[in-house]
PDB file of N, CA and C in Angstrom:
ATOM      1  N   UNK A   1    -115.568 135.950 -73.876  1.00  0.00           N
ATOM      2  CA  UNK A   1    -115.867 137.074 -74.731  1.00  0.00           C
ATOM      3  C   UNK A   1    -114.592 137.590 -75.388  1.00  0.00           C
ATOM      4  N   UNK A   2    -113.423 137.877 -74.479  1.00  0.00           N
ATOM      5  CA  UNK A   2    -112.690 138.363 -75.156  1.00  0.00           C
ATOM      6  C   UNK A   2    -111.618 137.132 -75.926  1.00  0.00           C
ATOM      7  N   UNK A   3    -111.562 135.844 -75.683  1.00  0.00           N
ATOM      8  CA  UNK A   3    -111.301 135.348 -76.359  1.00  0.00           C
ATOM      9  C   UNK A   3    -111.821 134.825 -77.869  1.00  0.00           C
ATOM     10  N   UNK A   4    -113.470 134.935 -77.700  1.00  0.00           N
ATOM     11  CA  UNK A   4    -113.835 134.201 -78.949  1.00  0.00           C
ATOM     12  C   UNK A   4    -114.375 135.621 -80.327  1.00  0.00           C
ATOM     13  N   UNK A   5    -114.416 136.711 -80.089  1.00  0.00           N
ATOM     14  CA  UNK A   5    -114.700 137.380 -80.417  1.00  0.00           C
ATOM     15  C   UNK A   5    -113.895 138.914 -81.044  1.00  0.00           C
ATOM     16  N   UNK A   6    -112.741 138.911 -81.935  1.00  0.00           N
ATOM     17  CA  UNK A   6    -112.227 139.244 -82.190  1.00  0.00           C
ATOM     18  C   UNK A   6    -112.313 141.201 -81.643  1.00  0.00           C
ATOM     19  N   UNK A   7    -111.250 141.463 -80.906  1.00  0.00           N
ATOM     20  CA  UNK A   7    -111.765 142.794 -80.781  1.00  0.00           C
ATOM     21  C   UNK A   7    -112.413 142.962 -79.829  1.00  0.00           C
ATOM     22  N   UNK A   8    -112.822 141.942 -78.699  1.00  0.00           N
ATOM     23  CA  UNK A   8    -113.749 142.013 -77.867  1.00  0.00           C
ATOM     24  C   UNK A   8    -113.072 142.747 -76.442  1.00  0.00           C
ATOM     25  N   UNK A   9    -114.059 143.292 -75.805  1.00  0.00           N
ATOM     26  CA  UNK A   9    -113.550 144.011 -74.596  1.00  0.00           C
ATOM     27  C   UNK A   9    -114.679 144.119 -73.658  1.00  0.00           C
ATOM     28  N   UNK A  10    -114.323 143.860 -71.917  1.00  0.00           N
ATOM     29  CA  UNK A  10    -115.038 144.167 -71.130  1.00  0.00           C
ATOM     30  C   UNK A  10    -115.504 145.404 -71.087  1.00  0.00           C
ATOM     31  N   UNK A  11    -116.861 145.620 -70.684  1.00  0.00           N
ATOM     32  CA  UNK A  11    -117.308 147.224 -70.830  1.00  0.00           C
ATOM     33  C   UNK A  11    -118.325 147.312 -69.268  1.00  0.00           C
ATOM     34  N   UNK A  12    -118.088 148.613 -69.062  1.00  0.00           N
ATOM     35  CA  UNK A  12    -118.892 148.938 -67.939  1.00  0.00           C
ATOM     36  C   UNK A  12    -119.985 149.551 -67.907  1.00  0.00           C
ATOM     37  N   UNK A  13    -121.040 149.128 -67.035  1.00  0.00           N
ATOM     38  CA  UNK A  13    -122.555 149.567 -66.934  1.00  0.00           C
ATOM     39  C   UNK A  13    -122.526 150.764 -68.166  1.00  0.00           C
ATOM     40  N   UNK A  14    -122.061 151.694 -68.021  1.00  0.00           N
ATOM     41  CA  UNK A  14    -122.586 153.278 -68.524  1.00  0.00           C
ATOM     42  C   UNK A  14    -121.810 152.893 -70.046  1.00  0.00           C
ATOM     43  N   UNK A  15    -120.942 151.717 -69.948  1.00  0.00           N
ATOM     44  CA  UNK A  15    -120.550 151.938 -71.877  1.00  0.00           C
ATOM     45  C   UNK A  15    -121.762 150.613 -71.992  1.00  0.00           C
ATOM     46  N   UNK A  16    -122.205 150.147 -71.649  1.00  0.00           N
ATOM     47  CA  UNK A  16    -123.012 149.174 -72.263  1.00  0.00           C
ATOM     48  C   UNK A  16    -124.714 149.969 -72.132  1.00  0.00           C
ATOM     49  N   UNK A  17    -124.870 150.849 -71.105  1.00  0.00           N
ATOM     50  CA  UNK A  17    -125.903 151.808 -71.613  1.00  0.00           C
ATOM     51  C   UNK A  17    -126.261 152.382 -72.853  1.00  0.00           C
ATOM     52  N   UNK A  18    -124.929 153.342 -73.333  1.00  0.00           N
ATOM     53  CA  UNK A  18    -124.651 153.871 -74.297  1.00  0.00           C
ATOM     54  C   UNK A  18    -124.702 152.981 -75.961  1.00  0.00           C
ATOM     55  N   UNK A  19    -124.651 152.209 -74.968  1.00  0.00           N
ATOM     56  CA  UNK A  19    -124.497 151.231 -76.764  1.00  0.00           C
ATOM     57  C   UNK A  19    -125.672 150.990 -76.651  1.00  0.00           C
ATOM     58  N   UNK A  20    -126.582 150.248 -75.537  1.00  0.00           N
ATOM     59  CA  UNK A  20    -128.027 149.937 -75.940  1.00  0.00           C
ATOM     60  C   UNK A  20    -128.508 151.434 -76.528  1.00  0.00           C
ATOM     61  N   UNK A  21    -128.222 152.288 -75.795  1.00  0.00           N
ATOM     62  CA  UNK A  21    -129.312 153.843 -76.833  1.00  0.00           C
ATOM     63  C   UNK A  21    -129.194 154.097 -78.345  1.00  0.00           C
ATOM     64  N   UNK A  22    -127.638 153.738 -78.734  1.00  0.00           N
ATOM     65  CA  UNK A  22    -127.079 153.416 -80.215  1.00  0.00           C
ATOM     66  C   UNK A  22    -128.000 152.603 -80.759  1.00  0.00           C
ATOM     67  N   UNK A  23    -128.239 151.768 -79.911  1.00  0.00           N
ATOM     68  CA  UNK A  23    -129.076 150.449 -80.543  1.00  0.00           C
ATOM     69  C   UNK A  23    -130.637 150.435 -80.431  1.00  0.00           C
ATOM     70  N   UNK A  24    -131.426 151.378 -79.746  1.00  0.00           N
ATOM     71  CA  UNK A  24    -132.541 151.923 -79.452  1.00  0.00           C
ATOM     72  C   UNK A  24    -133.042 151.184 -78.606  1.00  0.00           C
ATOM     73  N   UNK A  25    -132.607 150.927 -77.385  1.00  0.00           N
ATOM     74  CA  UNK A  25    -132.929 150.213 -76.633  1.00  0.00           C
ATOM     75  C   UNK A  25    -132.246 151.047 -74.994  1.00  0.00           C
ATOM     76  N   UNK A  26    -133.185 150.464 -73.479  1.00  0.00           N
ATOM     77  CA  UNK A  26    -132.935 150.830 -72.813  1.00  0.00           C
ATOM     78  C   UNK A  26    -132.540 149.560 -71.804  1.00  0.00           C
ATOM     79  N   UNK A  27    -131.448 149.813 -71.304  1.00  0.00           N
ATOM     80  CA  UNK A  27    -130.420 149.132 -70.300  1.00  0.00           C
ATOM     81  C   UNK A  27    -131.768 149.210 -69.481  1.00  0.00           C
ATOM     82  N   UNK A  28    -132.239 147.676 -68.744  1.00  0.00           N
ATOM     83  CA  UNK A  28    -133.181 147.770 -67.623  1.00  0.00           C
ATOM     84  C   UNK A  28    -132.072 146.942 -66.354  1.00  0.00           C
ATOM     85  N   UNK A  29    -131.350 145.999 -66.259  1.00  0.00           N
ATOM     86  CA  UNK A  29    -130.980 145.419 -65.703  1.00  0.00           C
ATOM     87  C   UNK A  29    -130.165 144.535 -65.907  1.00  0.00           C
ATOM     88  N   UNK A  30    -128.918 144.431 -65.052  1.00  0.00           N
ATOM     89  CA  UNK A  30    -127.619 143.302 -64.930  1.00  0.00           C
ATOM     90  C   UNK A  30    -127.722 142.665 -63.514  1.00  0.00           C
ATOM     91  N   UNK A  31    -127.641 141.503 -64.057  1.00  0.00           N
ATOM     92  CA  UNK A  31    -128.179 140.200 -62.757  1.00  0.00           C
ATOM     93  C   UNK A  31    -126.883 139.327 -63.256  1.00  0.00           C
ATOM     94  N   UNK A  32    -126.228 139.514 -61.901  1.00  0.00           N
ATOM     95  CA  UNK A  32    -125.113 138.789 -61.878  1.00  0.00           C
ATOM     96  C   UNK A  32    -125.615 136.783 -61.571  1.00  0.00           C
ATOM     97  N   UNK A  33    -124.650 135.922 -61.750  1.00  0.00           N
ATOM     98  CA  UNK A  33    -124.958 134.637 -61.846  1.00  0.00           C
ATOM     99  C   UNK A  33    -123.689 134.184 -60.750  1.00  0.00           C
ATOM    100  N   UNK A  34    -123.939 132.822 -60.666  1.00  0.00           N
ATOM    101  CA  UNK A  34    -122.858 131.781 -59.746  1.00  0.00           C
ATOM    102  C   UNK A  34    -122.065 131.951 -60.351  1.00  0.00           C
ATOM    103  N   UNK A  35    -121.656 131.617 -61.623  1.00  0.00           N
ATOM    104  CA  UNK A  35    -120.638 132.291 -62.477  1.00  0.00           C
ATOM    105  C   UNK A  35    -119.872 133.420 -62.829  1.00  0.00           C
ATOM    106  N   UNK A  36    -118.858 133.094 -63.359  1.00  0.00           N
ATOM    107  CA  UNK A  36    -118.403 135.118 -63.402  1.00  0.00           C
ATOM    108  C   UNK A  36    -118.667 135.934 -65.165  1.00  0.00           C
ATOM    109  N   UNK A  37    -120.122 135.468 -65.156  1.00  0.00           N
ATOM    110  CA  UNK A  37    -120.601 135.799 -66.484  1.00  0.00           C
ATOM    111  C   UNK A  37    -122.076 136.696 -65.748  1.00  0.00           C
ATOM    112  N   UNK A  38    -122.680 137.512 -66.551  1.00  0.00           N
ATOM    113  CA  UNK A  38    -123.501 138.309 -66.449  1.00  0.00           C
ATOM    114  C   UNK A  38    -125.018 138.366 -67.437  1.00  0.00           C
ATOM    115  N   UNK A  39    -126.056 138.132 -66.957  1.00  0.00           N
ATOM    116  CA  UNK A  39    -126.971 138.426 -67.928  1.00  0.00           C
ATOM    117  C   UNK A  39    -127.452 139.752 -68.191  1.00  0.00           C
ATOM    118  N   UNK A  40    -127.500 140.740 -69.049  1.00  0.00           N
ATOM    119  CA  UNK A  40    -127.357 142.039 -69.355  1.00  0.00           C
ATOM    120  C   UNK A  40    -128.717 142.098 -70.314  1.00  0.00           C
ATOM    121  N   UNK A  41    -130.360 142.742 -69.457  1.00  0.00           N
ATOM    122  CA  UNK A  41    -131.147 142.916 -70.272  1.00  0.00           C
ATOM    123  C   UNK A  41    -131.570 143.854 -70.607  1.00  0.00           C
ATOM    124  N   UNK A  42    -132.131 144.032 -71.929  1.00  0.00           N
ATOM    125  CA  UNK A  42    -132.831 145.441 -72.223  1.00  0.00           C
ATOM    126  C   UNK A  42    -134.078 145.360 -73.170  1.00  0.00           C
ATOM    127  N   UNK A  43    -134.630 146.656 -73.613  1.00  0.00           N
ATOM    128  CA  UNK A  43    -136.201 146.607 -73.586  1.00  0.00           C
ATOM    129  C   UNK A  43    -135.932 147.745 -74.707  1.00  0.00           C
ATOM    130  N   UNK A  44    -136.890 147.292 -76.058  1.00  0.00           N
ATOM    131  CA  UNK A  44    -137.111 148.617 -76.813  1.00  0.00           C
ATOM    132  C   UNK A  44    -137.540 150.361 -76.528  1.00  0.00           C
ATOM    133  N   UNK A  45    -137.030 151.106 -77.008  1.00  0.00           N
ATOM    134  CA  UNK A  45    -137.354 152.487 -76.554  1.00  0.00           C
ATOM    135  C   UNK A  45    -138.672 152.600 -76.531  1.00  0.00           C
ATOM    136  N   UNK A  46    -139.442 152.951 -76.183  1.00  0.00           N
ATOM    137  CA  UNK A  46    -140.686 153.512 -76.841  1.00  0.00           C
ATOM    138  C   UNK A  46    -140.477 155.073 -76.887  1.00  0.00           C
ATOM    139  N   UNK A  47    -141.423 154.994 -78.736  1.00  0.00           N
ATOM    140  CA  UNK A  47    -141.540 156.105 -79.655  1.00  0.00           C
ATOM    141  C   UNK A  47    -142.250 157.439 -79.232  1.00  0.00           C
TER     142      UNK A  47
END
């Protein structure tokens, strides 16, 4: 990430919350992997 992505930076639970609400969406869940990568999902607001 932070190599391929100019500007890129690790962010923590509550800044990646904040950005899904920016984005109208709600943080449901981070499920870590064997890897040291993360799948980070979320779900439209409802109106």
């Amino acid at each position: 990430m932070l190599v391929m992505c100019p500007g890129g930076k690790e962010r923590t639970e509550a800044e990646f919350e904040d950005l899904f609400v920016k984005a109208g969406l709600k943080l449901t869940q981070i499920v870590s992997t064997a890897e040291d990568i993360c799948v980070i999902e979320g779900r439209k607001l409802d109106n």
